[in-house]
PDB file of N, CA and C in Angstrom:
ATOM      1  N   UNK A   1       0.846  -1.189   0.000  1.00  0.00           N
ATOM      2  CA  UNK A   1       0.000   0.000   0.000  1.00  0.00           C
ATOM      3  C   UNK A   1       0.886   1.246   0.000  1.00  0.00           C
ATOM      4  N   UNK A   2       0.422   2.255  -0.583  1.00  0.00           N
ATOM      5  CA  UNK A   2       0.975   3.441  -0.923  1.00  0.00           C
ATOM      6  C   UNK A   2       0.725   4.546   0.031  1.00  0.00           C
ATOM      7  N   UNK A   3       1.691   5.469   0.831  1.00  0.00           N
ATOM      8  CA  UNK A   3       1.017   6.396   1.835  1.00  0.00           C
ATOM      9  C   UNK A   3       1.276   7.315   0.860  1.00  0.00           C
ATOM     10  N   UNK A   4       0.439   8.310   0.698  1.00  0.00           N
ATOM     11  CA  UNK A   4       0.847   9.844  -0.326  1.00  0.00           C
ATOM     12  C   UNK A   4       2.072  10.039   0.817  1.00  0.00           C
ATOM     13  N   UNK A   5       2.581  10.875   0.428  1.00  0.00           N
ATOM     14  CA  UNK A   5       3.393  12.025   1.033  1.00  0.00           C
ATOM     15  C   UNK A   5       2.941  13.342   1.258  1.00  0.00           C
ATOM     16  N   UNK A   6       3.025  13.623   1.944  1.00  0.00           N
ATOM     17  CA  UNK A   6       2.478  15.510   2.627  1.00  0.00           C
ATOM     18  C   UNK A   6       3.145  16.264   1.539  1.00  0.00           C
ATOM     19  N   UNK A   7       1.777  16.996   1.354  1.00  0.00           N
ATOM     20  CA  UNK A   7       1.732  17.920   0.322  1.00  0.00           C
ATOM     21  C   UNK A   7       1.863  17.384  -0.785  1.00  0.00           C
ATOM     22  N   UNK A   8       1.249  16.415  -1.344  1.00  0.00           N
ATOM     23  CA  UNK A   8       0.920  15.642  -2.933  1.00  0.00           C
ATOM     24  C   UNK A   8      -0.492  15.567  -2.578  1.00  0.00           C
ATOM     25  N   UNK A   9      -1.201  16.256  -3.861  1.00  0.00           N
ATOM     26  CA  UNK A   9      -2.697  15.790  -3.656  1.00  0.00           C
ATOM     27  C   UNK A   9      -3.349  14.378  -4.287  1.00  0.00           C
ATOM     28  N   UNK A  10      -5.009  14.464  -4.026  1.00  0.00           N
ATOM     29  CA  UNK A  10      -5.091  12.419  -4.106  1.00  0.00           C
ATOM     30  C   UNK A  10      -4.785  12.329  -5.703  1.00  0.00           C
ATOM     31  N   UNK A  11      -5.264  13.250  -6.402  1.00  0.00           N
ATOM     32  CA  UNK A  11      -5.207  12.751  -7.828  1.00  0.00           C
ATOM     33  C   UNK A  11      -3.923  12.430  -8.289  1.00  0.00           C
ATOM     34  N   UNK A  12      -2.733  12.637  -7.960  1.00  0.00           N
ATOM     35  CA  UNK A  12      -1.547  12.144  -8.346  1.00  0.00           C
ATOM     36  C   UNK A  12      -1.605  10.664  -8.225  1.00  0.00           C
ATOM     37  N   UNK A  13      -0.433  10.166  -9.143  1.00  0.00           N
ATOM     38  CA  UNK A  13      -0.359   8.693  -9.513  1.00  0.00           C
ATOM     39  C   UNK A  13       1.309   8.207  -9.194  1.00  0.00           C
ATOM     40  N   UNK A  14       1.572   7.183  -8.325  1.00  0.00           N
ATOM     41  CA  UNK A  14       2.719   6.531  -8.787  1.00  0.00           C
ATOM     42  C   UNK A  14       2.702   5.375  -9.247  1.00  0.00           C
ATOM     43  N   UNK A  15       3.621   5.052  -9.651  1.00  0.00           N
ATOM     44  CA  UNK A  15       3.580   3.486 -10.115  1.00  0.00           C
ATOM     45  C   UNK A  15       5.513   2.914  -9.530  1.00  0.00           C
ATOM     46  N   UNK A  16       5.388   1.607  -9.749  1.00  0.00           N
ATOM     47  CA  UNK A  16       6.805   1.064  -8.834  1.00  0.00           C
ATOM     48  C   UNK A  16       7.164  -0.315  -9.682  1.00  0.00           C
ATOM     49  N   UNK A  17       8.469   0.049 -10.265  1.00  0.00           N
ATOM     50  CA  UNK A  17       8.464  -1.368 -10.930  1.00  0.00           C
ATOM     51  C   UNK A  17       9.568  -2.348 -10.319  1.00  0.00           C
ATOM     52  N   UNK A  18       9.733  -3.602 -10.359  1.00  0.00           N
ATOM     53  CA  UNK A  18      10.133  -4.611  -9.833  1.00  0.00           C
ATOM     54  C   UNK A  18      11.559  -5.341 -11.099  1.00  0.00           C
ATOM     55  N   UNK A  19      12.530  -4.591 -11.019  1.00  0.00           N
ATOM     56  CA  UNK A  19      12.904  -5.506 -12.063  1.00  0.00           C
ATOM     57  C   UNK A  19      14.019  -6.810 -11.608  1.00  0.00           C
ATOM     58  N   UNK A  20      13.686  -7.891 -13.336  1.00  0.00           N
ATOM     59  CA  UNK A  20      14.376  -8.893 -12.911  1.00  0.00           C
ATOM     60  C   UNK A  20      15.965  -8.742 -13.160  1.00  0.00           C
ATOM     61  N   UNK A  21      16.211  -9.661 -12.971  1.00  0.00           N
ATOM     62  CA  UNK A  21      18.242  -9.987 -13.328  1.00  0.00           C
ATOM     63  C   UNK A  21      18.944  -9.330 -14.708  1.00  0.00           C
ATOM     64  N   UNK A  22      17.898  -9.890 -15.366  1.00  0.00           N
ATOM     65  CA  UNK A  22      18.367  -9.216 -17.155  1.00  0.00           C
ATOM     66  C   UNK A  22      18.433  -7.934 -16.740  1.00  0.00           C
ATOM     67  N   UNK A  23      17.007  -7.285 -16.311  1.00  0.00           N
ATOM     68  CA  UNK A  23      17.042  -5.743 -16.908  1.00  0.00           C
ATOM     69  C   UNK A  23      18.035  -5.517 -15.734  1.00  0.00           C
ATOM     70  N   UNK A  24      18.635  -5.775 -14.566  1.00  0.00           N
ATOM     71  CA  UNK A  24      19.400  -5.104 -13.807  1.00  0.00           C
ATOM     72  C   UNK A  24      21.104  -5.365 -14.459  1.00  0.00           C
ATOM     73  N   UNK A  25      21.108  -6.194 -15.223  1.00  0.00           N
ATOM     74  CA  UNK A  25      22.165  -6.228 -16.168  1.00  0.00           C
ATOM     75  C   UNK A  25      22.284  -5.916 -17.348  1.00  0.00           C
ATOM     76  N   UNK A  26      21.384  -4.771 -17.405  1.00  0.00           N
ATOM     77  CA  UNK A  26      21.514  -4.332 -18.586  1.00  0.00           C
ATOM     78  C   UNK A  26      21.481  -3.174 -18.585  1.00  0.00           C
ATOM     79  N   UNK A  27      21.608  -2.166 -19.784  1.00  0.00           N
ATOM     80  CA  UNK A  27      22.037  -0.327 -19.397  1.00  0.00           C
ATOM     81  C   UNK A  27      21.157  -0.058 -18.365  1.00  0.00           C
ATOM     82  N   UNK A  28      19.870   0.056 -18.140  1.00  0.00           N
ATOM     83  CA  UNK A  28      19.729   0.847 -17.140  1.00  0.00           C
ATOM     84  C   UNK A  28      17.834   0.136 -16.999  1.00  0.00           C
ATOM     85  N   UNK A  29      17.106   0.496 -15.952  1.00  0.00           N
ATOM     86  CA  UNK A  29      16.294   0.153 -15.888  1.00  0.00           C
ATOM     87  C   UNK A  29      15.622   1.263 -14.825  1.00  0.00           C
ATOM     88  N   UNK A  30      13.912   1.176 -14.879  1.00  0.00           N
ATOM     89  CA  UNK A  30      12.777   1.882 -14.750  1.00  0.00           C
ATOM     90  C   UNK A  30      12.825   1.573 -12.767  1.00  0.00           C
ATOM     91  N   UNK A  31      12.848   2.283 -11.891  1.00  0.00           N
ATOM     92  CA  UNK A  31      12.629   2.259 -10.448  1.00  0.00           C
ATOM     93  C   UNK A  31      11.226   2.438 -10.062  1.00  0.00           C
ATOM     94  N   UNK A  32      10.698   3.724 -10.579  1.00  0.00           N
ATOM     95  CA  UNK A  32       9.474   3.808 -10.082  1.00  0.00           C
ATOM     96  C   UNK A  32       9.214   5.140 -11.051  1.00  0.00           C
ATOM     97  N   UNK A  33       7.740   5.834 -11.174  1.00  0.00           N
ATOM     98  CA  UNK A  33       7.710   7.276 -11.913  1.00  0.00           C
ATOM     99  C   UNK A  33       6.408   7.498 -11.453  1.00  0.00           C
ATOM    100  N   UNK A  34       6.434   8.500 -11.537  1.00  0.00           N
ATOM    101  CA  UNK A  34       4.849   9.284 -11.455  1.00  0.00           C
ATOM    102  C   UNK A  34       4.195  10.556 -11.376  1.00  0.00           C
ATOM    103  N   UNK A  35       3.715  10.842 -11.494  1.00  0.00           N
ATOM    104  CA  UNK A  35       2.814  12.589 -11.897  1.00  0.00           C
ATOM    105  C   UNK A  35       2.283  12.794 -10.614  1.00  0.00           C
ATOM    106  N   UNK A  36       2.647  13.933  -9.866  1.00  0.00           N
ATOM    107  CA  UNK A  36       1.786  14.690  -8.671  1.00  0.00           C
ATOM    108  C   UNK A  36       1.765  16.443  -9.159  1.00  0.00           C
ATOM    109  N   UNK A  37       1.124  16.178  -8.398  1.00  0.00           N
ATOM    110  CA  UNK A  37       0.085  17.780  -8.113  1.00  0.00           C
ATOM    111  C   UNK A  37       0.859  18.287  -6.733  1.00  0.00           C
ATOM    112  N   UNK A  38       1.780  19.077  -6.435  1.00  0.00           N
ATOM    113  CA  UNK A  38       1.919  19.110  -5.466  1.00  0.00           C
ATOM    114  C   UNK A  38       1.742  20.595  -4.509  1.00  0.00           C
ATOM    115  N   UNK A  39       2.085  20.890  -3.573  1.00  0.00           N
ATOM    116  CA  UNK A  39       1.325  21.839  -2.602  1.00  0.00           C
ATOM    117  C   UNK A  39       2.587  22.453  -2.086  1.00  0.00           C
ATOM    118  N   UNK A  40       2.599  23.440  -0.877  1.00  0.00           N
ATOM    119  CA  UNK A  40       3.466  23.974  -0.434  1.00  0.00           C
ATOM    120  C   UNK A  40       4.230  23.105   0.404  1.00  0.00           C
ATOM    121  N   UNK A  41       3.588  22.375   1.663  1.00  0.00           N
ATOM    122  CA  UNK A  41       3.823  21.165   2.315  1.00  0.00           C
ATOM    123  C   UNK A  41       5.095  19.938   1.291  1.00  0.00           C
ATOM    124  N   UNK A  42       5.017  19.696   0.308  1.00  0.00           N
ATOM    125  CA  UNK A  42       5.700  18.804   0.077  1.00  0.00           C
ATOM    126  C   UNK A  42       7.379  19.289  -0.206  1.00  0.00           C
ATOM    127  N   UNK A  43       8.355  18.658   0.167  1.00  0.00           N
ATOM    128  CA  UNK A  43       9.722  18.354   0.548  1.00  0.00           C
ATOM    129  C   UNK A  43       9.622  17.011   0.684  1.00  0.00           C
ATOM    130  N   UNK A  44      10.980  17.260  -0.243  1.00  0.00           N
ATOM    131  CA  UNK A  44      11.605  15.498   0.427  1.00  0.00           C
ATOM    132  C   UNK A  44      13.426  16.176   0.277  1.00  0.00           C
ATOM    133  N   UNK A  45      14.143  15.024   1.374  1.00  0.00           N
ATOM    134  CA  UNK A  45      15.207  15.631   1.604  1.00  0.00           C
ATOM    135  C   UNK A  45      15.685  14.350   2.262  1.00  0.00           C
ATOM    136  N   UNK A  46      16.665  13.754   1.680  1.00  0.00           N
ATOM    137  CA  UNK A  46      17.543  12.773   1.662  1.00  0.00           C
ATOM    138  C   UNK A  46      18.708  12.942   1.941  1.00  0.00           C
ATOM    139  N   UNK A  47      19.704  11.633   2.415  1.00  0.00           N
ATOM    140  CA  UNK A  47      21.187  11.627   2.623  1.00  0.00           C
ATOM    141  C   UNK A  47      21.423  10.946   1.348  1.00  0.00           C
ATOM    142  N   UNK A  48      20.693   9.630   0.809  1.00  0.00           N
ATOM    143  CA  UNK A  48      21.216   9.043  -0.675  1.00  0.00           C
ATOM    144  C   UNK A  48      19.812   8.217  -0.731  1.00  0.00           C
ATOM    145  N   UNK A  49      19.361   8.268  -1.921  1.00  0.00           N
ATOM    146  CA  UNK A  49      18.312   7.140  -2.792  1.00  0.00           C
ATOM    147  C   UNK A  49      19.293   6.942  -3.773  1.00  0.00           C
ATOM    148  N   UNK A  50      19.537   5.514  -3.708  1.00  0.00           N
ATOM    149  CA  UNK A  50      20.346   4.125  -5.186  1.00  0.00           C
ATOM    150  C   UNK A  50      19.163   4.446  -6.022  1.00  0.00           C
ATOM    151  N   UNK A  51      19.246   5.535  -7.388  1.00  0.00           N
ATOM    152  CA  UNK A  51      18.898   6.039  -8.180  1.00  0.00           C
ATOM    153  C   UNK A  51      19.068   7.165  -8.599  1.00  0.00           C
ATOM    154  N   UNK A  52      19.064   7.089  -9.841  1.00  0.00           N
ATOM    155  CA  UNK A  52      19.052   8.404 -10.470  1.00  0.00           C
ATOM    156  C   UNK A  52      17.417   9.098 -10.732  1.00  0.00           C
ATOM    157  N   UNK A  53      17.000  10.213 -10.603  1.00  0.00           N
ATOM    158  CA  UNK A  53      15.872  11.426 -10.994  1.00  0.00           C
ATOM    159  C   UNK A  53      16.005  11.853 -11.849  1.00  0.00           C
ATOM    160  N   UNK A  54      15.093  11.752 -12.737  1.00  0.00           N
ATOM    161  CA  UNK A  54      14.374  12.889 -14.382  1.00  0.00           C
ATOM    162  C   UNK A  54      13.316  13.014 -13.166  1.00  0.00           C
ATOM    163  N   UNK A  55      13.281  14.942 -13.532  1.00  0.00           N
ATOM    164  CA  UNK A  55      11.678  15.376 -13.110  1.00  0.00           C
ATOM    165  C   UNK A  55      11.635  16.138 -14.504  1.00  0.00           C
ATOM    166  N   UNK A  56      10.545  16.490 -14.274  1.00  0.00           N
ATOM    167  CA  UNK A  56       9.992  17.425 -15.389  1.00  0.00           C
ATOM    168  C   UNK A  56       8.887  18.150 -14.712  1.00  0.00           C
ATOM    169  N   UNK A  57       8.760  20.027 -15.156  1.00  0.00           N
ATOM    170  CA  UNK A  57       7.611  20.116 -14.404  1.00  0.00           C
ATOM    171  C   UNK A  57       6.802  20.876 -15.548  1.00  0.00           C
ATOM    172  N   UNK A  58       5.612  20.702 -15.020  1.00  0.00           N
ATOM    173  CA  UNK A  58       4.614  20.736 -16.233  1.00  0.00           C
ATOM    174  C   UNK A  58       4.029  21.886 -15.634  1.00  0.00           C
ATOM    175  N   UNK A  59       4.040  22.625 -14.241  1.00  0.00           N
ATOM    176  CA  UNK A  59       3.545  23.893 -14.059  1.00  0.00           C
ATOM    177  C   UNK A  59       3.915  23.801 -12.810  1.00  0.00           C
ATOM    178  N   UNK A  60       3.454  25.203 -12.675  1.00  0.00           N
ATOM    179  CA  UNK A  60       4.319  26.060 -11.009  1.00  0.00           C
ATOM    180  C   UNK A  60       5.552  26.273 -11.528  1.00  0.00           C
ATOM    181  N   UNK A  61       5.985  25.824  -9.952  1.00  0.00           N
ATOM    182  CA  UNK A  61       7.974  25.850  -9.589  1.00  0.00           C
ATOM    183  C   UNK A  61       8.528  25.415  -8.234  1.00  0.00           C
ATOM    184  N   UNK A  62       9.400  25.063  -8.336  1.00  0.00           N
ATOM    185  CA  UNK A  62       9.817  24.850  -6.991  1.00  0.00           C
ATOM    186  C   UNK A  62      11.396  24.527  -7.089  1.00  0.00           C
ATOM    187  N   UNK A  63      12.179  24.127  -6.276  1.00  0.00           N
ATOM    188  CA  UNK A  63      14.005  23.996  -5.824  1.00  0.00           C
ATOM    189  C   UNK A  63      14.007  22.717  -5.836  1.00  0.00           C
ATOM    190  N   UNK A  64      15.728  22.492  -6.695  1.00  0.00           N
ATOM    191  CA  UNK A  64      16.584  21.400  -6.418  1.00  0.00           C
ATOM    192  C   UNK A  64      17.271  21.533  -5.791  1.00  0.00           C
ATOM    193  N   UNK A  65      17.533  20.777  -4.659  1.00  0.00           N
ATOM    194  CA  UNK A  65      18.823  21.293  -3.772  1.00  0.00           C
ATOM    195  C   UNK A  65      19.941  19.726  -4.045  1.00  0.00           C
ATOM    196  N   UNK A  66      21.514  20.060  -4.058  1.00  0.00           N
ATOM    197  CA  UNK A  66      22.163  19.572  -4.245  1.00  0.00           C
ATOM    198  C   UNK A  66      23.755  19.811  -4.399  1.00  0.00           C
ATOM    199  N   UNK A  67      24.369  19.207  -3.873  1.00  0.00           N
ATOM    200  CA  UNK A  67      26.114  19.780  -3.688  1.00  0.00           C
ATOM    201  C   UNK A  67      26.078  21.044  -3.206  1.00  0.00           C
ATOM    202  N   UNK A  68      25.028  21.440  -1.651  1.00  0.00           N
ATOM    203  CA  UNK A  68      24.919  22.697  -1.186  1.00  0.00           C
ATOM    204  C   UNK A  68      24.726  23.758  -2.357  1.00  0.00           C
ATOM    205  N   UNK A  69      24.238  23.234  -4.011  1.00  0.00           N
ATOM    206  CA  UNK A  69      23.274  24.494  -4.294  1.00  0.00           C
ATOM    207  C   UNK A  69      22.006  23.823  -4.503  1.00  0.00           C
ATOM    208  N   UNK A  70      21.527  24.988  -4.573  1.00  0.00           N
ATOM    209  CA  UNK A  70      19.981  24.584  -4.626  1.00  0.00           C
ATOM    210  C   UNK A  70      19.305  26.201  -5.998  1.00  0.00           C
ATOM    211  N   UNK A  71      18.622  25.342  -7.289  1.00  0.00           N
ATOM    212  CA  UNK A  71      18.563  25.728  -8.516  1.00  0.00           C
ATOM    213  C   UNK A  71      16.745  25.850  -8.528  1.00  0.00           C
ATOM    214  N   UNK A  72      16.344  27.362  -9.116  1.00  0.00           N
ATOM    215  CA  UNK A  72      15.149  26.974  -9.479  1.00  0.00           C
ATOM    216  C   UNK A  72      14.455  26.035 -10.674  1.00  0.00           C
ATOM    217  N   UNK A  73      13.276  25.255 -10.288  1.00  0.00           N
ATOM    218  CA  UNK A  73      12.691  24.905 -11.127  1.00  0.00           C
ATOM    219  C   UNK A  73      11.797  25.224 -11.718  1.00  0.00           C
ATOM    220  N   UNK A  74      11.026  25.545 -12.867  1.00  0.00           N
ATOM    221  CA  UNK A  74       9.724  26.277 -13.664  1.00  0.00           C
ATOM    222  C   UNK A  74       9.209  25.643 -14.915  1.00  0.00           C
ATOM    223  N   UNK A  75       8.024  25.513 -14.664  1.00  0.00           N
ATOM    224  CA  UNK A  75       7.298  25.119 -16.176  1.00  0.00           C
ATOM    225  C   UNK A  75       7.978  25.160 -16.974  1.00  0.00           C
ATOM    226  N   UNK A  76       8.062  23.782 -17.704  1.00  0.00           N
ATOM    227  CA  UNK A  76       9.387  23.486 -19.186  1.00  0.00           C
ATOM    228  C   UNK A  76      10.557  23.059 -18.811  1.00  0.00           C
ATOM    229  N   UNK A  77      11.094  23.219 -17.502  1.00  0.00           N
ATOM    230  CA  UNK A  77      12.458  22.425 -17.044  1.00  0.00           C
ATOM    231  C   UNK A  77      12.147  21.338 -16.644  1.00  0.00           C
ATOM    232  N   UNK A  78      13.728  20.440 -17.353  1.00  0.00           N
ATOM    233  CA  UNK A  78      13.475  18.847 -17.088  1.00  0.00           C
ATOM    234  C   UNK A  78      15.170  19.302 -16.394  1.00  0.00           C
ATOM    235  N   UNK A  79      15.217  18.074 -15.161  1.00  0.00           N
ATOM    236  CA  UNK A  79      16.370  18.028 -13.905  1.00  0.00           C
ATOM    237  C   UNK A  79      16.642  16.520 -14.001  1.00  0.00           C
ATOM    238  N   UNK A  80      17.957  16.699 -13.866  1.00  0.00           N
ATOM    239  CA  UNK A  80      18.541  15.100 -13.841  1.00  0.00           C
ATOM    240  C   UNK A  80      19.163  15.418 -12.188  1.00  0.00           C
ATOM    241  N   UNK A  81      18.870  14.455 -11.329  1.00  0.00           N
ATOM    242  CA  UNK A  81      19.483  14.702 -10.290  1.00  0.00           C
ATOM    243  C   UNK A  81      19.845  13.378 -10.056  1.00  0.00           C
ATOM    244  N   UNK A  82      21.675  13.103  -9.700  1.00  0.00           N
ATOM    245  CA  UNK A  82      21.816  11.779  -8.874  1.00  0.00           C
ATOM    246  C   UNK A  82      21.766  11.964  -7.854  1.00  0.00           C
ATOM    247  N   UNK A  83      20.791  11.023  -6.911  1.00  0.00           N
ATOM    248  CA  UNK A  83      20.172  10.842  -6.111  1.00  0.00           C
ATOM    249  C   UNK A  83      20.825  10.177  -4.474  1.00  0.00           C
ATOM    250  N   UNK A  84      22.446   9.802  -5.029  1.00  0.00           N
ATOM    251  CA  UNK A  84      23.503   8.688  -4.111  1.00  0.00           C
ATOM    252  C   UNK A  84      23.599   9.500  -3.107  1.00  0.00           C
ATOM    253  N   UNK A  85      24.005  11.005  -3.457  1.00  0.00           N
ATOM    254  CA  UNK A  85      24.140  11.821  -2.346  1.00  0.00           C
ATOM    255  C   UNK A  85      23.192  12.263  -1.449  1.00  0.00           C
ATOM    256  N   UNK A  86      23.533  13.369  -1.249  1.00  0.00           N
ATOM    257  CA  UNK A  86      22.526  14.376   0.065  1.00  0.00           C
ATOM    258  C   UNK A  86      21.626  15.178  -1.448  1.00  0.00           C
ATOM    259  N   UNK A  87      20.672  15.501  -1.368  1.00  0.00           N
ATOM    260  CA  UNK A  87      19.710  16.330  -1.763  1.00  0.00           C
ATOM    261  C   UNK A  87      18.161  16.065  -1.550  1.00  0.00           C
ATOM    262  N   UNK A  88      17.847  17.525  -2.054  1.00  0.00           N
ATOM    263  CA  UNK A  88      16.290  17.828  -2.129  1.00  0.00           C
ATOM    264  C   UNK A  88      15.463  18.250  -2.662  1.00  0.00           C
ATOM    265  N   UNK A  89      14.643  18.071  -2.846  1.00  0.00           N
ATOM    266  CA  UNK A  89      13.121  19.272  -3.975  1.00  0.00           C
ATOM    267  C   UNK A  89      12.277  19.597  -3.136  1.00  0.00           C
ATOM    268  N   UNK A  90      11.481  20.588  -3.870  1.00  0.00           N
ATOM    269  CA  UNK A  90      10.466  20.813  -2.684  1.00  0.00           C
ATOM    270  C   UNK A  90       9.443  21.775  -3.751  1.00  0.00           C
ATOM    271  N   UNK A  91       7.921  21.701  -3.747  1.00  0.00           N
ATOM    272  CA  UNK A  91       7.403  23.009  -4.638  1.00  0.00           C
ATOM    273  C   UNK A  91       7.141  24.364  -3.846  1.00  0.00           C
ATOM    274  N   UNK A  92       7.463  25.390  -4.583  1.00  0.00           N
ATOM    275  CA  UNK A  92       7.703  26.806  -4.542  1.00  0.00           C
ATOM    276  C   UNK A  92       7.140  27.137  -5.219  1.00  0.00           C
ATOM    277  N   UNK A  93       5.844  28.168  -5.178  1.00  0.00           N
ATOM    278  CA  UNK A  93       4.941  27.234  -3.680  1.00  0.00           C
ATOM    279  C   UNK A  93       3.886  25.945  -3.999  1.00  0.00           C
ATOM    280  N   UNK A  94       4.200  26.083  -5.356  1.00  0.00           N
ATOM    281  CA  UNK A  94       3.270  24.610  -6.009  1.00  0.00           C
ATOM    282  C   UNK A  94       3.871  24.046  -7.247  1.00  0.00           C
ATOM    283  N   UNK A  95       3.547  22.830  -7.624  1.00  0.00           N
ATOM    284  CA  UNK A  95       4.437  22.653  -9.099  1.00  0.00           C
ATOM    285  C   UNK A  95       3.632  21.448  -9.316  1.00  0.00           C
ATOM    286  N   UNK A  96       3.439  21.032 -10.720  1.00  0.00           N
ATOM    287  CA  UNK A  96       3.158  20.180 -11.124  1.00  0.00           C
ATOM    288  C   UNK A  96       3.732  19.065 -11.983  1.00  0.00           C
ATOM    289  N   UNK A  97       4.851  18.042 -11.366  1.00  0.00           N
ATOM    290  CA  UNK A  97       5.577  17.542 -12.207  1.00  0.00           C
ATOM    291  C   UNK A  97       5.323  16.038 -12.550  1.00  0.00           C
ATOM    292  N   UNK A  98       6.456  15.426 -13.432  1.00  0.00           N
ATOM    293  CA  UNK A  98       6.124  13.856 -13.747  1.00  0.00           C
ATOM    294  C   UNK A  98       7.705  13.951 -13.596  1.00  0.00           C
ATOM    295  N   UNK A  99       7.761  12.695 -13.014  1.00  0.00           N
ATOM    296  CA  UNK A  99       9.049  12.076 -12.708  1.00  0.00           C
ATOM    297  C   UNK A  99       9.787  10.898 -12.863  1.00  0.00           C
ATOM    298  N   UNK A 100      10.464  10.055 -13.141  1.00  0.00           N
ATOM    299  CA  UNK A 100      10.738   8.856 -13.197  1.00  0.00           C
ATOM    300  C   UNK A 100      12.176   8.605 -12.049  1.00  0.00           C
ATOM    301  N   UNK A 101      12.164   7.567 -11.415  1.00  0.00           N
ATOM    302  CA  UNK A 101      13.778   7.108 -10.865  1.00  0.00           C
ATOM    303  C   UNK A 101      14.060   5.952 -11.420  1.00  0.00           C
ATOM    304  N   UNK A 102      15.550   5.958 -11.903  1.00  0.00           N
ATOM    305  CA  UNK A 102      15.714   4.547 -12.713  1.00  0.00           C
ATOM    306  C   UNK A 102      17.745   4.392 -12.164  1.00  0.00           C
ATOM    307  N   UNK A 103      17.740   3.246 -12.496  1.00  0.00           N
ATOM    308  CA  UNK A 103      19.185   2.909 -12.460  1.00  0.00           C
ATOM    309  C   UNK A 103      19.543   2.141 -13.560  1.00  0.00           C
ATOM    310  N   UNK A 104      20.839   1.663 -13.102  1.00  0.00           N
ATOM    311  CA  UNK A 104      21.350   0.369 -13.697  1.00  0.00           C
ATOM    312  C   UNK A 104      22.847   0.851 -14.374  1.00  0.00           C
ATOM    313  N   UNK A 105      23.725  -1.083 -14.587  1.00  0.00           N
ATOM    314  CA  UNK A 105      25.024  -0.545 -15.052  1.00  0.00           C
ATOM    315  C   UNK A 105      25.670   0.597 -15.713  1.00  0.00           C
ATOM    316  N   UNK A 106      25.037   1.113 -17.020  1.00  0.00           N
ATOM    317  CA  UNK A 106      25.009   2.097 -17.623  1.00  0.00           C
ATOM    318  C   UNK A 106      25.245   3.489 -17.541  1.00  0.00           C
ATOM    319  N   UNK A 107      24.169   3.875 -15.989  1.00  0.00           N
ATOM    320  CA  UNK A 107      23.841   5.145 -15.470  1.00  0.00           C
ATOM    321  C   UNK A 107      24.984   6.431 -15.154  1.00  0.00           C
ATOM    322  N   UNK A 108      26.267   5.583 -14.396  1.00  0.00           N
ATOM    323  CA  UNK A 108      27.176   6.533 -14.014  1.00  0.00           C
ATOM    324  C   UNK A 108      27.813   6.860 -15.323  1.00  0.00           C
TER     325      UNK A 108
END
């Protein structure tokens, strides 16, 4: 079961994929992705997620934070963020994005 996260509203969607041996031996493979709606409330802020981030935001704006900077985001920017380290996003003060996390041999 799925808990939203604070500050994502219900209509957002994730999805989570499971992969086998091949695709983890192979260039790179799908982690999880999904489209939220999000609010002022939402942040997320990590020491490391084993994945790499594509966001894309489709409206609003909000911050990437990463290697102590932190970059705006706005309608029409797509962000590659590796994810191993310390960073964060958060919407400013709302944003509407689609995202995917993926890995695999390939990635670095």
């Amino acid at each position: 079961m799925y808990r939203r996260e604070k500050g994502v509203s219900e209509n957002s969607e994730i999805y989570f994929y499971t992969p086998g041996i091949i695709a983890k031996n192979t260039f790179f493979y799908l982690n999880s992705l999904g489209h939220f709606w999000c609010g002022s409330e939402y942040c997320v802020r990590r020491q490391n997620f084993d994945s790499y981030l594509i966001l894309y935001v489709k409206s609003g704006a909000g911050a990437v934070e990463t290697d102590g900077i932190s970059r705006r985001g706005e309608a029409g920017d797509l962000v590659f963020l590796d994810c191993h380290g310390p960073h964060g996003y958060y919407a400013d003060p709302e944003w509407e994005i689609q995202w995917l996390h993926f890995e695999g041999v390939a990635c670095e």
